[in-house]
N, C-alpha and C. Protein backbone atom coordinates (compact mmCIF):
# COMPACT_ATOMS: atom_id res chain seq x y z
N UNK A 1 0.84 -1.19 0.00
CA UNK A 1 0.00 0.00 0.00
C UNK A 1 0.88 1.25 0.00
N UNK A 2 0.60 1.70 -0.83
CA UNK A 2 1.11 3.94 -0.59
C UNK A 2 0.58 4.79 0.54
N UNK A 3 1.65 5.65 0.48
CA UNK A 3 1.05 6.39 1.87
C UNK A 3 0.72 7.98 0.78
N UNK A 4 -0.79 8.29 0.97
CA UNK A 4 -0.81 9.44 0.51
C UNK A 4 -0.59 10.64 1.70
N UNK A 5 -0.07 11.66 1.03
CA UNK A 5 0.15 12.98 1.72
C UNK A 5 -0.97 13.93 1.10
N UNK A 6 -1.44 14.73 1.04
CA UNK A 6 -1.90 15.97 0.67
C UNK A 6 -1.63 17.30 0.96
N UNK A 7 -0.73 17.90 0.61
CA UNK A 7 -0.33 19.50 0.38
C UNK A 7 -1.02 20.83 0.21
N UNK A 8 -0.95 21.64 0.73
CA UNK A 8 -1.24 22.94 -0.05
C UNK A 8 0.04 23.68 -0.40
N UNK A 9 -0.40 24.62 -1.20
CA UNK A 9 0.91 25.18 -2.02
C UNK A 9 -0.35 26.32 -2.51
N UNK A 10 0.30 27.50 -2.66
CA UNK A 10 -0.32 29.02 -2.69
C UNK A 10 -0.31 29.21 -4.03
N UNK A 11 -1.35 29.51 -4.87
CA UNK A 11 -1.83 29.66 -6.38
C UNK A 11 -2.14 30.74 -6.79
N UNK A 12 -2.22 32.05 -7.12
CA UNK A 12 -3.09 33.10 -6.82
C UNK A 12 -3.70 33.32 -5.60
N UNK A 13 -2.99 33.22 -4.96
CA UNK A 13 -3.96 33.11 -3.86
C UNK A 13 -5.03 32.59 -3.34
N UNK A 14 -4.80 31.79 -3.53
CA UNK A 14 -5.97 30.07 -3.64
C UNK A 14 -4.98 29.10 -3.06
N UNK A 15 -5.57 28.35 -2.47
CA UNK A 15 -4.85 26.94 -1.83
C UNK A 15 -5.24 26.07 -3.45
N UNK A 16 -3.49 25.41 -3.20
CA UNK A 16 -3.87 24.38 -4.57
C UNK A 16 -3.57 22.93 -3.91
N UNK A 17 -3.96 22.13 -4.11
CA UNK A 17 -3.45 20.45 -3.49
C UNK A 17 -2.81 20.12 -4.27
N UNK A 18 -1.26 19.65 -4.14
CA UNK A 18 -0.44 18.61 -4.44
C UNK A 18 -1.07 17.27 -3.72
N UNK A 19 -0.78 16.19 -3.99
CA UNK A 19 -0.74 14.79 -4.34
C UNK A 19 0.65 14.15 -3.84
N UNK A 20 0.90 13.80 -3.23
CA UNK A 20 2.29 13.35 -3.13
C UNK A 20 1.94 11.58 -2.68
N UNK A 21 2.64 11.16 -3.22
CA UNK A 21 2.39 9.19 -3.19
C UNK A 21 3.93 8.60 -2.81
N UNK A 22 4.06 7.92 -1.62
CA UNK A 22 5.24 7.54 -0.61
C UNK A 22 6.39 8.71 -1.31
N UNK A 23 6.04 9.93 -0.61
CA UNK A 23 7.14 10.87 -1.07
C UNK A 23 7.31 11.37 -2.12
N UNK A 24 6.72 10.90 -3.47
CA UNK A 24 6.74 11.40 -4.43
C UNK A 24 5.67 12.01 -5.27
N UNK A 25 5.72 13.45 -5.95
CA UNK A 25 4.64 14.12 -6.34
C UNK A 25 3.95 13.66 -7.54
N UNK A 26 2.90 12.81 -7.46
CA UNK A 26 2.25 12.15 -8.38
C UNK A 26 1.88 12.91 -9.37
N UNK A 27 1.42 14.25 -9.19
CA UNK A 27 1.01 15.39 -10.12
C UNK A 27 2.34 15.49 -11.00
N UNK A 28 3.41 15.61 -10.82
CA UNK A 28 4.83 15.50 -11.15
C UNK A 28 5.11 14.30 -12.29
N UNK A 29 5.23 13.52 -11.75
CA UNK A 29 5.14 12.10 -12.05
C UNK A 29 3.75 11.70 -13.81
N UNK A 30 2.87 12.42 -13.45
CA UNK A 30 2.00 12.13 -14.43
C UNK A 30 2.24 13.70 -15.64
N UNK A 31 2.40 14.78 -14.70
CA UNK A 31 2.79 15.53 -15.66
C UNK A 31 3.75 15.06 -17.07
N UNK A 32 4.94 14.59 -16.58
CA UNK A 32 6.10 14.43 -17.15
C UNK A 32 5.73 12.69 -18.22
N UNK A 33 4.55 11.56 -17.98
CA UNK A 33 4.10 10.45 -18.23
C UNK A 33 3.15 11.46 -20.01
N UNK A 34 2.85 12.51 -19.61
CA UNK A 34 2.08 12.97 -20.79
C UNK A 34 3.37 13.96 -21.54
N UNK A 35 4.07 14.05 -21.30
CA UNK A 35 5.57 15.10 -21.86
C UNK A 35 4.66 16.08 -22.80
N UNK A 36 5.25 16.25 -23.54
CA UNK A 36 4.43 17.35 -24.50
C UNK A 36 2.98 17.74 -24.15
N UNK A 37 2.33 17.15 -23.87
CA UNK A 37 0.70 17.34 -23.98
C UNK A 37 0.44 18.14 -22.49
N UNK A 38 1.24 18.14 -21.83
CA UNK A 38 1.16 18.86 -20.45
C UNK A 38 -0.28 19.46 -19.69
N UNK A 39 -0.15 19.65 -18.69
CA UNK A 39 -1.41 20.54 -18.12
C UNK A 39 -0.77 20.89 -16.37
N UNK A 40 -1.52 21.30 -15.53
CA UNK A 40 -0.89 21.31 -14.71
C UNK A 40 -0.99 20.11 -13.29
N UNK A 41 -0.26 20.54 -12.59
CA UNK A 41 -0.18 19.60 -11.77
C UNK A 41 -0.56 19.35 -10.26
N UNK A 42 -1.11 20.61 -9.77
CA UNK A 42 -2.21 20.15 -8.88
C UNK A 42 -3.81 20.68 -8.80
N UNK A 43 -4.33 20.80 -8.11
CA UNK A 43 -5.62 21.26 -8.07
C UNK A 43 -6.10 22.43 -7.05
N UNK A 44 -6.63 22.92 -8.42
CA UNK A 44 -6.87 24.30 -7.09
C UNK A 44 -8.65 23.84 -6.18
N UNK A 45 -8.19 23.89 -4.94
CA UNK A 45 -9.60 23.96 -4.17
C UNK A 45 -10.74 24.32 -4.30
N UNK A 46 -11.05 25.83 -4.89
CA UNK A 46 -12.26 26.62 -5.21
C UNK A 46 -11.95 26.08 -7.32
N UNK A 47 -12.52 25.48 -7.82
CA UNK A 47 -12.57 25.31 -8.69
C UNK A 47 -13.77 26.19 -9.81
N UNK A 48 -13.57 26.77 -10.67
CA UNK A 48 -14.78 27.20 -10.98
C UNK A 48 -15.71 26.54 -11.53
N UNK A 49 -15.78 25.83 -12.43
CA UNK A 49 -16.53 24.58 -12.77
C UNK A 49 -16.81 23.35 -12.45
N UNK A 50 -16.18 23.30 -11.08
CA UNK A 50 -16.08 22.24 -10.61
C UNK A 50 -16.12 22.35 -8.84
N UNK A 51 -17.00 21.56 -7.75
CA UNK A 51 -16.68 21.43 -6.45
C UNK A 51 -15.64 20.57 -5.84
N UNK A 52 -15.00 20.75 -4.97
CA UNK A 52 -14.20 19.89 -4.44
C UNK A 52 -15.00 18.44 -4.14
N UNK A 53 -16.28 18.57 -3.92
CA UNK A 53 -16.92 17.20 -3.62
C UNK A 53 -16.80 16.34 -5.30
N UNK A 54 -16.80 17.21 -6.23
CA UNK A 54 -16.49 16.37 -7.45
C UNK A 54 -14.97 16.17 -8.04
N UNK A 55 -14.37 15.67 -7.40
CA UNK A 55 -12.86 15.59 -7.65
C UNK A 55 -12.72 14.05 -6.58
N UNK A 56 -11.74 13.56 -6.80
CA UNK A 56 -11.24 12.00 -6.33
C UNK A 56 -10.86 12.45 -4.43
N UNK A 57 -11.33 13.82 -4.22
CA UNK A 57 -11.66 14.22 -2.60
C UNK A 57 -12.77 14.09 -1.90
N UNK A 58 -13.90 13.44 -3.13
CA UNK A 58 -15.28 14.05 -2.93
C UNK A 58 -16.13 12.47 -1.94
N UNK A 59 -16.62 12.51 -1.30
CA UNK A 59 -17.46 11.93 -0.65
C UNK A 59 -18.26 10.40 -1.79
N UNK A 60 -18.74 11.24 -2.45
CA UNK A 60 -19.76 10.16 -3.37
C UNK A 60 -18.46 9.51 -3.46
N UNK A 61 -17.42 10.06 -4.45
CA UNK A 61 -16.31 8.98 -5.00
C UNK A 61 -15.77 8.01 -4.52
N UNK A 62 -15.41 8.73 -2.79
CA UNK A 62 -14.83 7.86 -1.78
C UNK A 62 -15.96 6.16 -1.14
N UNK A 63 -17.29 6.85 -1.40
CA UNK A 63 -17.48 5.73 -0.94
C UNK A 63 -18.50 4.70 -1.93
N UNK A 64 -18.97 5.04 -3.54
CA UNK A 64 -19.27 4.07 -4.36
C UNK A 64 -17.98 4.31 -5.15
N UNK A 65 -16.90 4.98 -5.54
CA UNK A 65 -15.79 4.45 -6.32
C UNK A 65 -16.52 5.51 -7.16
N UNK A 66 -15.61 5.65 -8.56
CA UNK A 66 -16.26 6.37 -9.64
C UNK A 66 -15.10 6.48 -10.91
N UNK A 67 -15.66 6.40 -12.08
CA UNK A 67 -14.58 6.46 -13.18
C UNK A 67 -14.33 8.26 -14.01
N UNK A 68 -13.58 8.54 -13.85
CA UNK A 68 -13.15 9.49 -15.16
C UNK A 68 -13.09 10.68 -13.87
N UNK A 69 -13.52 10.59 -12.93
CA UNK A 69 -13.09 11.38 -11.72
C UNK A 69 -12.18 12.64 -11.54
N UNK A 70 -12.01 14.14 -11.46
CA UNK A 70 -11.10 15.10 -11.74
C UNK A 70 -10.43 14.40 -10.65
N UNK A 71 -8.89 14.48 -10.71
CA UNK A 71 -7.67 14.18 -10.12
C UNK A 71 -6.80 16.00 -10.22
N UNK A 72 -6.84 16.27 -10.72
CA UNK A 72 -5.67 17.38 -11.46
C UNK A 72 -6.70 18.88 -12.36
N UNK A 73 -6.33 19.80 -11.94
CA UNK A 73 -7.09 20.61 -12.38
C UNK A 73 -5.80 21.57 -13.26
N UNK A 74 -6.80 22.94 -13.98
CA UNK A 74 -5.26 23.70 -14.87
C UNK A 74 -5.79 24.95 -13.61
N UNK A 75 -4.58 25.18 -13.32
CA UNK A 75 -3.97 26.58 -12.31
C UNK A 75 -5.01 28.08 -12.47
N UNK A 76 -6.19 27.90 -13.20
CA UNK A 76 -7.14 28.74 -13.78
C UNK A 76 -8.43 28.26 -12.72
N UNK A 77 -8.28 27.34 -12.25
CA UNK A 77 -9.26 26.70 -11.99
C UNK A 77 -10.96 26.15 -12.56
N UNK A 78 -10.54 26.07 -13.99
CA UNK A 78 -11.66 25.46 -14.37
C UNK A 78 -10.87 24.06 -15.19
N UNK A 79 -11.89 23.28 -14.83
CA UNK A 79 -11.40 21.70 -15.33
C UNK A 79 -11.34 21.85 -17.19
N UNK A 80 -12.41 22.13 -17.30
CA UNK A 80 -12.63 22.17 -19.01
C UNK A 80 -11.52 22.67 -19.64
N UNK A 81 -11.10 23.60 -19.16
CA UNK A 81 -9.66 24.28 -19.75
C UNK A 81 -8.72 23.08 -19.78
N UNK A 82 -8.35 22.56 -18.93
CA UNK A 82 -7.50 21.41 -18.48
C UNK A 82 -7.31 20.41 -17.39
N UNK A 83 -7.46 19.50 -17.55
CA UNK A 83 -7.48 18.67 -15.97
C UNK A 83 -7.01 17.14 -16.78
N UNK A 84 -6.84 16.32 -15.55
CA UNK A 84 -6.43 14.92 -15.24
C UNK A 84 -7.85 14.20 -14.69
N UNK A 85 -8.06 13.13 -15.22
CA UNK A 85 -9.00 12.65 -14.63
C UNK A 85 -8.40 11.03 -13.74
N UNK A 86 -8.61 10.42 -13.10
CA UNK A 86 -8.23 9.07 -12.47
C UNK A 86 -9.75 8.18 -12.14
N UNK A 87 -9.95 6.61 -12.35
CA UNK A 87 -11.06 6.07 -11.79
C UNK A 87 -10.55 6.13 -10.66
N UNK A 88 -11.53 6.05 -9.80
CA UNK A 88 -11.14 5.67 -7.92
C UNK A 88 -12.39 4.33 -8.03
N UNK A 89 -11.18 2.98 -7.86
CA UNK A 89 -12.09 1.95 -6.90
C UNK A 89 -12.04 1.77 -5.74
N UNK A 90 -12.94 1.25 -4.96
CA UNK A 90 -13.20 1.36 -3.49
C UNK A 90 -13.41 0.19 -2.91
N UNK A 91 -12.82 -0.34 -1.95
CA UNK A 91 -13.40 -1.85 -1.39
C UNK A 91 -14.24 -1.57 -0.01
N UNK A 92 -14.11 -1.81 0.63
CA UNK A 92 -13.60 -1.83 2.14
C UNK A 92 -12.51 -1.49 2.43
N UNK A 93 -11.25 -1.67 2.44
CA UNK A 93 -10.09 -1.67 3.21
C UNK A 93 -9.32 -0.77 1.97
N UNK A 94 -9.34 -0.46 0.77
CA UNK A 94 -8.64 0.20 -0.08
C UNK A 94 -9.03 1.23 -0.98
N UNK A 95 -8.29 1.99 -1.48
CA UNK A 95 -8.96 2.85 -2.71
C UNK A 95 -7.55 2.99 -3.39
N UNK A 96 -7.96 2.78 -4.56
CA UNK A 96 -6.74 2.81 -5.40
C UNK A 96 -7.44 4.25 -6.56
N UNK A 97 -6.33 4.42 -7.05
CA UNK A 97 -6.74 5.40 -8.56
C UNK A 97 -5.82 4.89 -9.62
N UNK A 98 -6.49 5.17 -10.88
CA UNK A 98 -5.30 4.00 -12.03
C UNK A 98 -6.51 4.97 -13.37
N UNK A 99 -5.87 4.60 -14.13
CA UNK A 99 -6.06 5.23 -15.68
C UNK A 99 -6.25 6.49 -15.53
N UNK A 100 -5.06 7.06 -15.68
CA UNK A 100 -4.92 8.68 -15.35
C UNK A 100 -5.11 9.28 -17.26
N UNK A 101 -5.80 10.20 -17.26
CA UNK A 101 -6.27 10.37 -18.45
C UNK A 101 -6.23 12.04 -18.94
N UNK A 102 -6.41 12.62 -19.69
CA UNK A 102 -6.75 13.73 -20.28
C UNK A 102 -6.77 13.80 -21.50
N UNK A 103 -7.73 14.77 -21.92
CA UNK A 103 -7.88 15.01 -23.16
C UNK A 103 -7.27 16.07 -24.04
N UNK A 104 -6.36 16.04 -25.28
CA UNK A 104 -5.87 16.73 -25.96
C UNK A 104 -5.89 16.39 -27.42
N UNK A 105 -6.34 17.68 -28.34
CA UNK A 105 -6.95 17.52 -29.97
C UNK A 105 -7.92 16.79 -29.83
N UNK A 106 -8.90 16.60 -29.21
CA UNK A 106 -10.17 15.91 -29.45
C UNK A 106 -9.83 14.35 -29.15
N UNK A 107 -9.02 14.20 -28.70
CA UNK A 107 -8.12 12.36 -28.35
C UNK A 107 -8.18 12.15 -26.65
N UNK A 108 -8.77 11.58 -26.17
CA UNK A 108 -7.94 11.07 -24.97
C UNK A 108 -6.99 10.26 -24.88
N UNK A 109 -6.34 10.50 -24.17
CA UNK A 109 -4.94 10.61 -23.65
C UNK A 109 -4.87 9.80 -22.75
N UNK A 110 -3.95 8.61 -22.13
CA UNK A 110 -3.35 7.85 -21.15
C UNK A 110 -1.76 8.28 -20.60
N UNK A 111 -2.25 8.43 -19.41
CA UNK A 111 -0.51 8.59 -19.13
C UNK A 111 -0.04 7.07 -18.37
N UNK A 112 1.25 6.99 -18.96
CA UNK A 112 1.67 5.56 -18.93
C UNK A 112 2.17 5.65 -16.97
N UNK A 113 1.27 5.35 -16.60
CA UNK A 113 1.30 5.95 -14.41
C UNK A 113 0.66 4.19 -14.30
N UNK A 114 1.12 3.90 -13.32
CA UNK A 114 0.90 2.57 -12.32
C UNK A 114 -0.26 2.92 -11.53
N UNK A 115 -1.22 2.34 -11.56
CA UNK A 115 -2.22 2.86 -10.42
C UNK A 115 -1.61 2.96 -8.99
N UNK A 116 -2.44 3.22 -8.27
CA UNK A 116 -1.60 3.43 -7.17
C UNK A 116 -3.05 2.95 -5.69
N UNK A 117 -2.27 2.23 -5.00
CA UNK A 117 -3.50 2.15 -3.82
C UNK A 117 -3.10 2.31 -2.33
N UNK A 118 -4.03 2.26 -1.90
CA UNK A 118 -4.21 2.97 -0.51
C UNK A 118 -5.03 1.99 0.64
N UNK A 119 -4.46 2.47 1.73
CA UNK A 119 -5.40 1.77 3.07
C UNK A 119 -6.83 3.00 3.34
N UNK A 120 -7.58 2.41 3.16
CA UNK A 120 -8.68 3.34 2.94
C UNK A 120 -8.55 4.46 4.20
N UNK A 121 -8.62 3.84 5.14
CA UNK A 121 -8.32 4.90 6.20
C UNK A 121 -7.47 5.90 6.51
N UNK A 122 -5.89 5.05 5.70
CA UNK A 122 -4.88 6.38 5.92
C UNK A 122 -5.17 7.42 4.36
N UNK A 123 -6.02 6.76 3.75
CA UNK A 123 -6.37 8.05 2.29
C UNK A 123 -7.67 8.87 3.20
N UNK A 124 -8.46 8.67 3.55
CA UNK A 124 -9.16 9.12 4.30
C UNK A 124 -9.33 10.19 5.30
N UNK A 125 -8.08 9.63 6.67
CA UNK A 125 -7.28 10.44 7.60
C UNK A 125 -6.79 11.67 6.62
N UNK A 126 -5.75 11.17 5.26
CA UNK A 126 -5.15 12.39 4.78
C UNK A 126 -6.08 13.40 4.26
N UNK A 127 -7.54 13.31 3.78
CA UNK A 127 -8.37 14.32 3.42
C UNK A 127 -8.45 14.82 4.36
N UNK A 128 -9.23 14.13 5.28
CA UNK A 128 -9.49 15.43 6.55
C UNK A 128 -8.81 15.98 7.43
N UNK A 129 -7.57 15.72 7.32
CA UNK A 129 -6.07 16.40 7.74
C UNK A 129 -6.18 17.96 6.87
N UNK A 130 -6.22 17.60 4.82
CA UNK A 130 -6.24 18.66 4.14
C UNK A 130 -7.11 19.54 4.51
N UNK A 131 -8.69 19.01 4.48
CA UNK A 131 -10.06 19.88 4.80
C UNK A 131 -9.59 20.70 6.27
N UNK A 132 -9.22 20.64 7.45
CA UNK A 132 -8.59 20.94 8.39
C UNK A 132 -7.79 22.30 8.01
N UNK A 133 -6.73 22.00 7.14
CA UNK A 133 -6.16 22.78 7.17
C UNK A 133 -6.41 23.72 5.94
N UNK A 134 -6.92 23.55 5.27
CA UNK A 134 -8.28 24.70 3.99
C UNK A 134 -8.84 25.45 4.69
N UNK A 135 -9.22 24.85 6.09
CA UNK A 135 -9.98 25.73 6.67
C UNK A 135 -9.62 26.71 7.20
N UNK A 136 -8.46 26.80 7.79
CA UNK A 136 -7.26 27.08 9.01
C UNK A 136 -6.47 28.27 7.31
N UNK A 137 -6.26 28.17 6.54
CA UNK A 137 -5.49 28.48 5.55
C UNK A 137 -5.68 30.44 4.79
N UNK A 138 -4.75 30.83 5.33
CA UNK A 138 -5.46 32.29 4.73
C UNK A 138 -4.73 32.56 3.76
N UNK A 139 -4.63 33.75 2.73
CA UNK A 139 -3.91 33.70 1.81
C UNK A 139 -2.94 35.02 2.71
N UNK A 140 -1.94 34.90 2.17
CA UNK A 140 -0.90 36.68 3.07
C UNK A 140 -1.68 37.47 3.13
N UNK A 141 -1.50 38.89 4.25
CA UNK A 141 -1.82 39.89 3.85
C UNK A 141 -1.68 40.66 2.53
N UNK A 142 -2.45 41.26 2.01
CA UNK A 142 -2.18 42.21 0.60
C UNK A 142 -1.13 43.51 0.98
N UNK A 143 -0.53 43.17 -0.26
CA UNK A 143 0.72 44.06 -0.14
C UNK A 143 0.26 45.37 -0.14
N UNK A 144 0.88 46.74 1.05
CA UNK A 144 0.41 48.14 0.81
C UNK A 144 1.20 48.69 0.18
N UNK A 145 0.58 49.81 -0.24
CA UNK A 145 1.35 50.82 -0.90
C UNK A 145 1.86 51.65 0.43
N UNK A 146 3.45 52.12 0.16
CA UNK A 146 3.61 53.22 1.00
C UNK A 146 2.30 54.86 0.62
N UNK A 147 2.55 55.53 1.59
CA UNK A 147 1.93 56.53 1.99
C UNK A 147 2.69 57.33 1.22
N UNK A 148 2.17 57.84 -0.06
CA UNK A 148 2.74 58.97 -0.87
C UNK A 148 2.80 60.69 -0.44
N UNK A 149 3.92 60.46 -0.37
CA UNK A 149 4.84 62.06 0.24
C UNK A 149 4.29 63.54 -0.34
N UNK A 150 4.29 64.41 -0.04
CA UNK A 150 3.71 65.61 -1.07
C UNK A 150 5.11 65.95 -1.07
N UNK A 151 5.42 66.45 -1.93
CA UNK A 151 6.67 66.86 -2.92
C UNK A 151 6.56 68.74 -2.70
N UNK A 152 5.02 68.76 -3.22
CA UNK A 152 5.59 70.40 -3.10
C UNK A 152 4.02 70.79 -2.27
N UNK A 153 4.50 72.06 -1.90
CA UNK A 153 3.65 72.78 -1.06
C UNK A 153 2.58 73.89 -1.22
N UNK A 154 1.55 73.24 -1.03
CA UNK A 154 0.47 74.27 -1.73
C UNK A 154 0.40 75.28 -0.87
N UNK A 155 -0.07 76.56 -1.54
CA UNK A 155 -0.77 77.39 -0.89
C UNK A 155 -1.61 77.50 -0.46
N UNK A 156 -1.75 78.04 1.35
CA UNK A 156 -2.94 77.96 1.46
C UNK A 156 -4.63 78.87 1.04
N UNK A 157 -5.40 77.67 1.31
CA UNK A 157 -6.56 78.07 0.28
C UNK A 157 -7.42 79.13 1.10
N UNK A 158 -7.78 79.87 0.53
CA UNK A 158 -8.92 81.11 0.97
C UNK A 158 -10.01 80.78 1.28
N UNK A 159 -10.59 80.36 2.51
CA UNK A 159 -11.88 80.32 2.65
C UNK A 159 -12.97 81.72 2.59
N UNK A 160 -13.46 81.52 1.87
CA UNK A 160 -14.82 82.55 1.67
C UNK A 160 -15.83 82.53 3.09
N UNK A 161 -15.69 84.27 3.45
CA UNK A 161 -16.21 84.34 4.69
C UNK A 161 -17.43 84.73 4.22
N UNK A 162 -18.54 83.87 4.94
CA UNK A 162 -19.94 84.43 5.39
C UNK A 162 -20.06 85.75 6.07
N UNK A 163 -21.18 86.22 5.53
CA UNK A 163 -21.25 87.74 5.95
C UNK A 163 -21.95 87.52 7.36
N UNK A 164 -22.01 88.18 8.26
CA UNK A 164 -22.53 87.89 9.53
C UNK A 164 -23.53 88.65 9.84
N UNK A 165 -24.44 87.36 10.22
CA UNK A 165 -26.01 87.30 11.12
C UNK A 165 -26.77 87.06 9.83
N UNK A 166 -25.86 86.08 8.80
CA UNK A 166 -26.81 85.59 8.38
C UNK A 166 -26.82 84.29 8.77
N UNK A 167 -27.89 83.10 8.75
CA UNK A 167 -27.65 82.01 9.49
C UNK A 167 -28.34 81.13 8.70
């Protein structure tokens, strides 16, 4: 069995999930399995076309399994632009993911990746470790501008006096 990790890593200012499988970055790993045809390599959280419950994080997936599944999203956060898809099967005791896929020129695409499986519980534990810390996760403060200096010195301005007892 693999030990999954789950990462964040700062995107625009968006939490993105890396993937990492016994130490090594699977997003990485499959990137480089498609060479030329590329996309990116992890997934951003707030997806626009897509919820995190519909990605190989999502609840339904985890517990009937599901094929063609988003794995990998493009750094834009909409899937359609670009993404990875993986089936997730499910037993009892395991969840594996295997036929890592995307589509490019109207072709789908296989990346030549080993499925990979898991003790259901420690894939499990590692989501809600991530969800935990999504939550907990802010993006930096926004950078200020310094306080712009006056250079030169106006004159002062004439206030126009009211004539008096009028009110």
């Amino acid at each position: 069995m693999s030990i999954l990790v789950l990462k964040i890593r700062e995107g625009c200012e968006e939490p993105y999930v890396e993937f990492h499988v016994d130490g090594e970055d699977l997003g990485a790993r499959i990137m480089a399995a498609f060479g030329s045809e590329g996309f990116d390599d992890g997934l951003p959280w707030f997806g626009g076309d897509y919820g995190i419950e519909d990605t190989v994080l999502g609840g339904k997936a985890l517990k009937d399994g599901a094929r063609k599944t988003i794995l990998l999203a493009c750094g834009c956060g909409q899937s359609a632009c670009s993404s990875v898809q993986a089936d997730i099967t499910v037993t009892a005791n395991t969840i594996t993911l295997s036929n890592f896929s995307t589509w490019r020129h109207g072709h789908e695409i296989f990346a030549a990746v080993d499925a990979v499986s898991f003790d259901r519980r420690q894939f499990e534990s590692a989501i809600a470790q991530l969800r935990r810390e999504v939550a907990e996760w802010r993006p930096p403060p926004p950078k200020t501008m310094e306080q712009a200096r006056v250079l030169l010195t106006l004159p002062p301005t004439r206030h126009a006096q009211r004539p008096q007892g009028d009110n």
